[in-house]
N, C-alpha and C. Protein backbone atom coordinates (compact mmCIF):
# COMPACT_ATOMS: atom_id res chain seq x y z
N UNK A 1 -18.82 -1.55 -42.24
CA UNK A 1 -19.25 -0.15 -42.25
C UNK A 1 -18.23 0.66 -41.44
N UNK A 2 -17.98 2.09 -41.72
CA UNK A 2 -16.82 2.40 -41.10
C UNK A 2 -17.60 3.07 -40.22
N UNK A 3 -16.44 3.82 -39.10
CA UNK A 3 -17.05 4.71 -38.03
C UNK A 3 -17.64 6.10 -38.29
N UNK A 4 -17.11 6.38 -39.54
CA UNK A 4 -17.90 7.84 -40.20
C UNK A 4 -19.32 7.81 -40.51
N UNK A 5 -19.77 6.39 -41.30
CA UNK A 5 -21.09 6.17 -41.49
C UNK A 5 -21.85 5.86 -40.34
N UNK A 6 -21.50 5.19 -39.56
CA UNK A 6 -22.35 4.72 -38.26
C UNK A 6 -22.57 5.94 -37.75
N UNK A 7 -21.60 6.93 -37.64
CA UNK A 7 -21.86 7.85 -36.67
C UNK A 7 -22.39 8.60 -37.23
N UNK A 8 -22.48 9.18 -38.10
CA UNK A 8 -23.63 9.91 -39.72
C UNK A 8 -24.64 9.63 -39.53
N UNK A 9 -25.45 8.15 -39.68
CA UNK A 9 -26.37 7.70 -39.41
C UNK A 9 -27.31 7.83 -38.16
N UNK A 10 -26.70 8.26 -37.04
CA UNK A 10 -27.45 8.09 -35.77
C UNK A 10 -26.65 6.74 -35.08
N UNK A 11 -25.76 6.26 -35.58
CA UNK A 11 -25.65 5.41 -34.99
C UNK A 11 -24.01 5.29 -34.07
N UNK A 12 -23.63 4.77 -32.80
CA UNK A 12 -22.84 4.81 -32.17
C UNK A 12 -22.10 3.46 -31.84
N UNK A 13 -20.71 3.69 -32.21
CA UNK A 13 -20.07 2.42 -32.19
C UNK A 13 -19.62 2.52 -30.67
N UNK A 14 -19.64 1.47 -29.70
CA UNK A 14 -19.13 0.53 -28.45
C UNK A 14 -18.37 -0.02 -28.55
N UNK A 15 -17.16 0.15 -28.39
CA UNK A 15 -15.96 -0.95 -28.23
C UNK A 15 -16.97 -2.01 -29.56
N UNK A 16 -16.73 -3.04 -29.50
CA UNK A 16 -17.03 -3.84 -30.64
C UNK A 16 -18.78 -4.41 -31.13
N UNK A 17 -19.61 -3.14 -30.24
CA UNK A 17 -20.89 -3.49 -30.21
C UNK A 17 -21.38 -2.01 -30.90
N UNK A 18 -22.43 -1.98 -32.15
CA UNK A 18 -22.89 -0.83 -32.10
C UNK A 18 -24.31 -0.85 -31.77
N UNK A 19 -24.76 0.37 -31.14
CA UNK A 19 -26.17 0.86 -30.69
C UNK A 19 -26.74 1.90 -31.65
N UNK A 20 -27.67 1.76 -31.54
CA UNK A 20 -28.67 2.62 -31.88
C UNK A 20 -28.97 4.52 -31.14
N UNK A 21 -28.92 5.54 -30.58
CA UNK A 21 -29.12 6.12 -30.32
C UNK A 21 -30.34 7.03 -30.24
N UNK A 22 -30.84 7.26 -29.11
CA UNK A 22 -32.06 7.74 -29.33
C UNK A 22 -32.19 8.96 -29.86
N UNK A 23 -33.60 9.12 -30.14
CA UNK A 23 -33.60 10.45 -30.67
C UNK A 23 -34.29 11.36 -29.88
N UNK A 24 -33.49 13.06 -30.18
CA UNK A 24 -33.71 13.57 -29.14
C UNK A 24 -35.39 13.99 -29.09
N UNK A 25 -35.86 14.34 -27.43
CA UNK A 25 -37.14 14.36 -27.24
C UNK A 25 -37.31 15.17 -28.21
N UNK A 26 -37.28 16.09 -29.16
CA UNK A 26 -37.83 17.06 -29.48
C UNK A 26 -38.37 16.41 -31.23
N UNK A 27 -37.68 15.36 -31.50
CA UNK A 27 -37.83 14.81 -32.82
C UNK A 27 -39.00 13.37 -31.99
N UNK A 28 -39.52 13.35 -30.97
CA UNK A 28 -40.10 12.33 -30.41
C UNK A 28 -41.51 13.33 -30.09
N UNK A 29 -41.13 14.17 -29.44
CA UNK A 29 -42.61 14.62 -29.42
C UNK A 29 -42.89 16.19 -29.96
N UNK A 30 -44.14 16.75 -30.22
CA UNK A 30 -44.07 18.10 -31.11
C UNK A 30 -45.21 18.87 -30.13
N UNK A 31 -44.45 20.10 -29.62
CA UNK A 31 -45.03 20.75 -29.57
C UNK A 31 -46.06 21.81 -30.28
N UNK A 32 -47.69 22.42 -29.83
CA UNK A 32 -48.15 23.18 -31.11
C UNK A 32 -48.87 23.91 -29.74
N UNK A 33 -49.41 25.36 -30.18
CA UNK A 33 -50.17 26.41 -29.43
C UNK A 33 -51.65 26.18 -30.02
N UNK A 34 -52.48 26.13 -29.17
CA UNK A 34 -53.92 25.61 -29.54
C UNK A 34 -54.79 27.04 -28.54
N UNK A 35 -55.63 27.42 -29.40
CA UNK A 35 -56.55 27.83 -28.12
C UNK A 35 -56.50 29.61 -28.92
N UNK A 36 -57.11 30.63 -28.37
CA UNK A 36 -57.35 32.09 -28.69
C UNK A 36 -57.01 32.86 -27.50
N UNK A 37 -56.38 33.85 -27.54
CA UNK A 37 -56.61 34.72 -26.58
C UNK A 37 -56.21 34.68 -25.25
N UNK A 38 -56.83 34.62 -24.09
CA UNK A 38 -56.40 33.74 -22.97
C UNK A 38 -56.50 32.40 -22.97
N UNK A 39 -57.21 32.18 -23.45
CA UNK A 39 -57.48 30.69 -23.99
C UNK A 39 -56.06 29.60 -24.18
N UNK A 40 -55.30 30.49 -25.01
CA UNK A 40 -54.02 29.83 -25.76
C UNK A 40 -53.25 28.92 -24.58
N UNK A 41 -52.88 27.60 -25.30
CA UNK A 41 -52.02 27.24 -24.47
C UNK A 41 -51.30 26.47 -25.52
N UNK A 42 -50.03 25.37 -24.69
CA UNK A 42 -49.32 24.84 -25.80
C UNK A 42 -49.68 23.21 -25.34
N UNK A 43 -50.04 22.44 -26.23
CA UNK A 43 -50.30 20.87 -26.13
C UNK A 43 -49.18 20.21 -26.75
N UNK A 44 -48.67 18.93 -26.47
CA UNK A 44 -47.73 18.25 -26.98
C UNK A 44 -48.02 17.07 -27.27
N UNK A 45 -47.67 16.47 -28.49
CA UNK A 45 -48.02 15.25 -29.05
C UNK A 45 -46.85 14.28 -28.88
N UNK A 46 -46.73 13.51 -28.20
CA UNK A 46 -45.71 12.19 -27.83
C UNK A 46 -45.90 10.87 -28.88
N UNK A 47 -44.82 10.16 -29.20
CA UNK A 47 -45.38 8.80 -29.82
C UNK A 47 -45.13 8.19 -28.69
N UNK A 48 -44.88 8.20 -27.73
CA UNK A 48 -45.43 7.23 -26.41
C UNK A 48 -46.06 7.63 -25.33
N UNK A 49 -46.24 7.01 -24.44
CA UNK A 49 -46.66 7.50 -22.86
C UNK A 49 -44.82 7.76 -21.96
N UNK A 50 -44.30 7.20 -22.26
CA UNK A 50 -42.83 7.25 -21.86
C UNK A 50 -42.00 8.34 -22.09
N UNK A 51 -42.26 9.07 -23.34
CA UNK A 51 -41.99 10.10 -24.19
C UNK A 51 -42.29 11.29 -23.79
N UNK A 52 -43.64 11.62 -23.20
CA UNK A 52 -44.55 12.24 -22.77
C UNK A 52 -44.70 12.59 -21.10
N UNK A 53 -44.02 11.29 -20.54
CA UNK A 53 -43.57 11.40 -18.80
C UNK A 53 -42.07 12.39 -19.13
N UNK A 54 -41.11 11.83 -19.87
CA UNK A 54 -40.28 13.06 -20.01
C UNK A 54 -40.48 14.04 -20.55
N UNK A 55 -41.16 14.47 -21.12
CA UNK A 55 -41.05 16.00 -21.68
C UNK A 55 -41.79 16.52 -20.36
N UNK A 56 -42.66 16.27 -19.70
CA UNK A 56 -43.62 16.80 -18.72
C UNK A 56 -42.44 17.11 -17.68
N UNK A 57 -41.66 16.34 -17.40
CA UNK A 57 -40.59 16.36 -16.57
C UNK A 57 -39.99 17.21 -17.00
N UNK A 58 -39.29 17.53 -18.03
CA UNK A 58 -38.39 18.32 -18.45
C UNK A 58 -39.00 19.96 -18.00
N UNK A 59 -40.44 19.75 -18.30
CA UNK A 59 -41.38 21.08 -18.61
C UNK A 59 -41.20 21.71 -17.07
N UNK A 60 -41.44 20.73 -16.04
CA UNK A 60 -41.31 21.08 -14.73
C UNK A 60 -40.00 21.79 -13.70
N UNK A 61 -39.00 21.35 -15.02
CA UNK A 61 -37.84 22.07 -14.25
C UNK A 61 -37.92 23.69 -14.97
N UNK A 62 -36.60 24.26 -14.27
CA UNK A 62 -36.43 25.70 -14.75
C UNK A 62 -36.46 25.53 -16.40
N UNK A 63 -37.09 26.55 -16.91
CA UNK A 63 -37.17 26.99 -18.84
C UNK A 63 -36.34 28.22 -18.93
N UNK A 64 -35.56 28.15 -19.71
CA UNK A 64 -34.81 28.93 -20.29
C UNK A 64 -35.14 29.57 -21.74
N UNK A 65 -35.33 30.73 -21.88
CA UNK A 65 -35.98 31.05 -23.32
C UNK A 65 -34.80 32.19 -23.93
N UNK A 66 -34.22 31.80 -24.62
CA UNK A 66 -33.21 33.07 -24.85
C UNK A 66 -33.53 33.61 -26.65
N UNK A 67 -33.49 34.79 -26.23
CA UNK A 67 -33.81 35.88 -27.86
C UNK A 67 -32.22 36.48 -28.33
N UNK A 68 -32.33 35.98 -29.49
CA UNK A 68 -30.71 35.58 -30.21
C UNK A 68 -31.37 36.49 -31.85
N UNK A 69 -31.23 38.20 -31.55
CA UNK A 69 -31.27 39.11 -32.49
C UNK A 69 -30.70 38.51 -33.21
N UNK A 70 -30.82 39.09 -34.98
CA UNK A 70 -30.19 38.97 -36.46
C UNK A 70 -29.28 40.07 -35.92
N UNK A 71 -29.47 41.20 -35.26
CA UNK A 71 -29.47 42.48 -35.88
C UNK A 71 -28.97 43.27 -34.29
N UNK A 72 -27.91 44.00 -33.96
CA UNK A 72 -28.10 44.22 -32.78
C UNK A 72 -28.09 46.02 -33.13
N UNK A 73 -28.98 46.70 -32.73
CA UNK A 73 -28.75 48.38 -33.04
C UNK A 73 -28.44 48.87 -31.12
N UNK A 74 -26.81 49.98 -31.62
CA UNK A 74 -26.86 50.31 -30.65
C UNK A 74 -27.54 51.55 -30.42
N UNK A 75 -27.86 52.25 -29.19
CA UNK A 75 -29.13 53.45 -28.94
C UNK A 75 -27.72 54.43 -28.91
N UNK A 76 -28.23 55.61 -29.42
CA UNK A 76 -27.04 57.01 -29.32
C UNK A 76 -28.27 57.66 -28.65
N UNK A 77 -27.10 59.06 -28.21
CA UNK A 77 -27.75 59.87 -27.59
C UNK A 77 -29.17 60.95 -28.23
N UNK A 78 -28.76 60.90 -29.64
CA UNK A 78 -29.15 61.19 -31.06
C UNK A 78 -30.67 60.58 -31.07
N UNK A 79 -31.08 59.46 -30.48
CA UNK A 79 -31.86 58.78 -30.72
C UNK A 79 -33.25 59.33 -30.91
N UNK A 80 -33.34 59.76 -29.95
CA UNK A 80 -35.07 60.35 -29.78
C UNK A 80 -35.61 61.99 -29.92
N UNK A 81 -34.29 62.23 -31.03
CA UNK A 81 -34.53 63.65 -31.64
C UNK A 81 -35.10 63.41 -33.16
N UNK A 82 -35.72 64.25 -33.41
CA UNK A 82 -36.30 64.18 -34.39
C UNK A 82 -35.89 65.18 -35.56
N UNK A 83 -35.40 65.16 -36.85
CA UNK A 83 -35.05 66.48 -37.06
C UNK A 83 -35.97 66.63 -38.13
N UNK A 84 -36.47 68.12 -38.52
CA UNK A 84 -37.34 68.26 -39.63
C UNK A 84 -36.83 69.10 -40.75
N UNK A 85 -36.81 69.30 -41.65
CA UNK A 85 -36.52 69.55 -42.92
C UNK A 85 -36.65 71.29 -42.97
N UNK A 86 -35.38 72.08 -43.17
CA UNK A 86 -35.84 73.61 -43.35
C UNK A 86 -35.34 73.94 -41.89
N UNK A 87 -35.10 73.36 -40.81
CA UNK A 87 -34.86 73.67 -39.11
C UNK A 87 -33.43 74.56 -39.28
């Protein structure tokens, strides 16, 4: 098998040993929002207990949430005039 497929695959060649690579937490466990209102919160489903000690861990450090516009509009001075028809 060459090194293009192994590494395609998920998989990582070692000097003359290949491994397996894990997959990242996010394809291991799924986050979902459950709940109404104040109620709402977010629960996470792990396929292990091991899985589940890291994401909790992860959850505990600093979160970073960044908003990545389609679309960026810049504001003119123009903005918050209104003009009407016949003026």
């Amino acid at each position: 098998m060459s090194d293009e497929k192994i590494r395609g695959a998920g998989w990582t060649k070692v000097g003359e040993a290949t491994e397996k690579k894990r997959p990242s937490i996010f394809s291991r466990c799924h986050p979902r929002v459950v709940g109404e209102g104040a109620d709402r919160h977010i629960e996470v489903d792990c396929k292990s207990k091991e899985d589940s000690l890291e994401y909790a861990e992860l959850l505990e450090k600093e979160v970073v949430i960044r908003v990545k516009p389609t679309m960026v509009i810049e504001e003119t001075e123009d903005a918050g005039k209104v003009e009407k028809d016949g003026a």
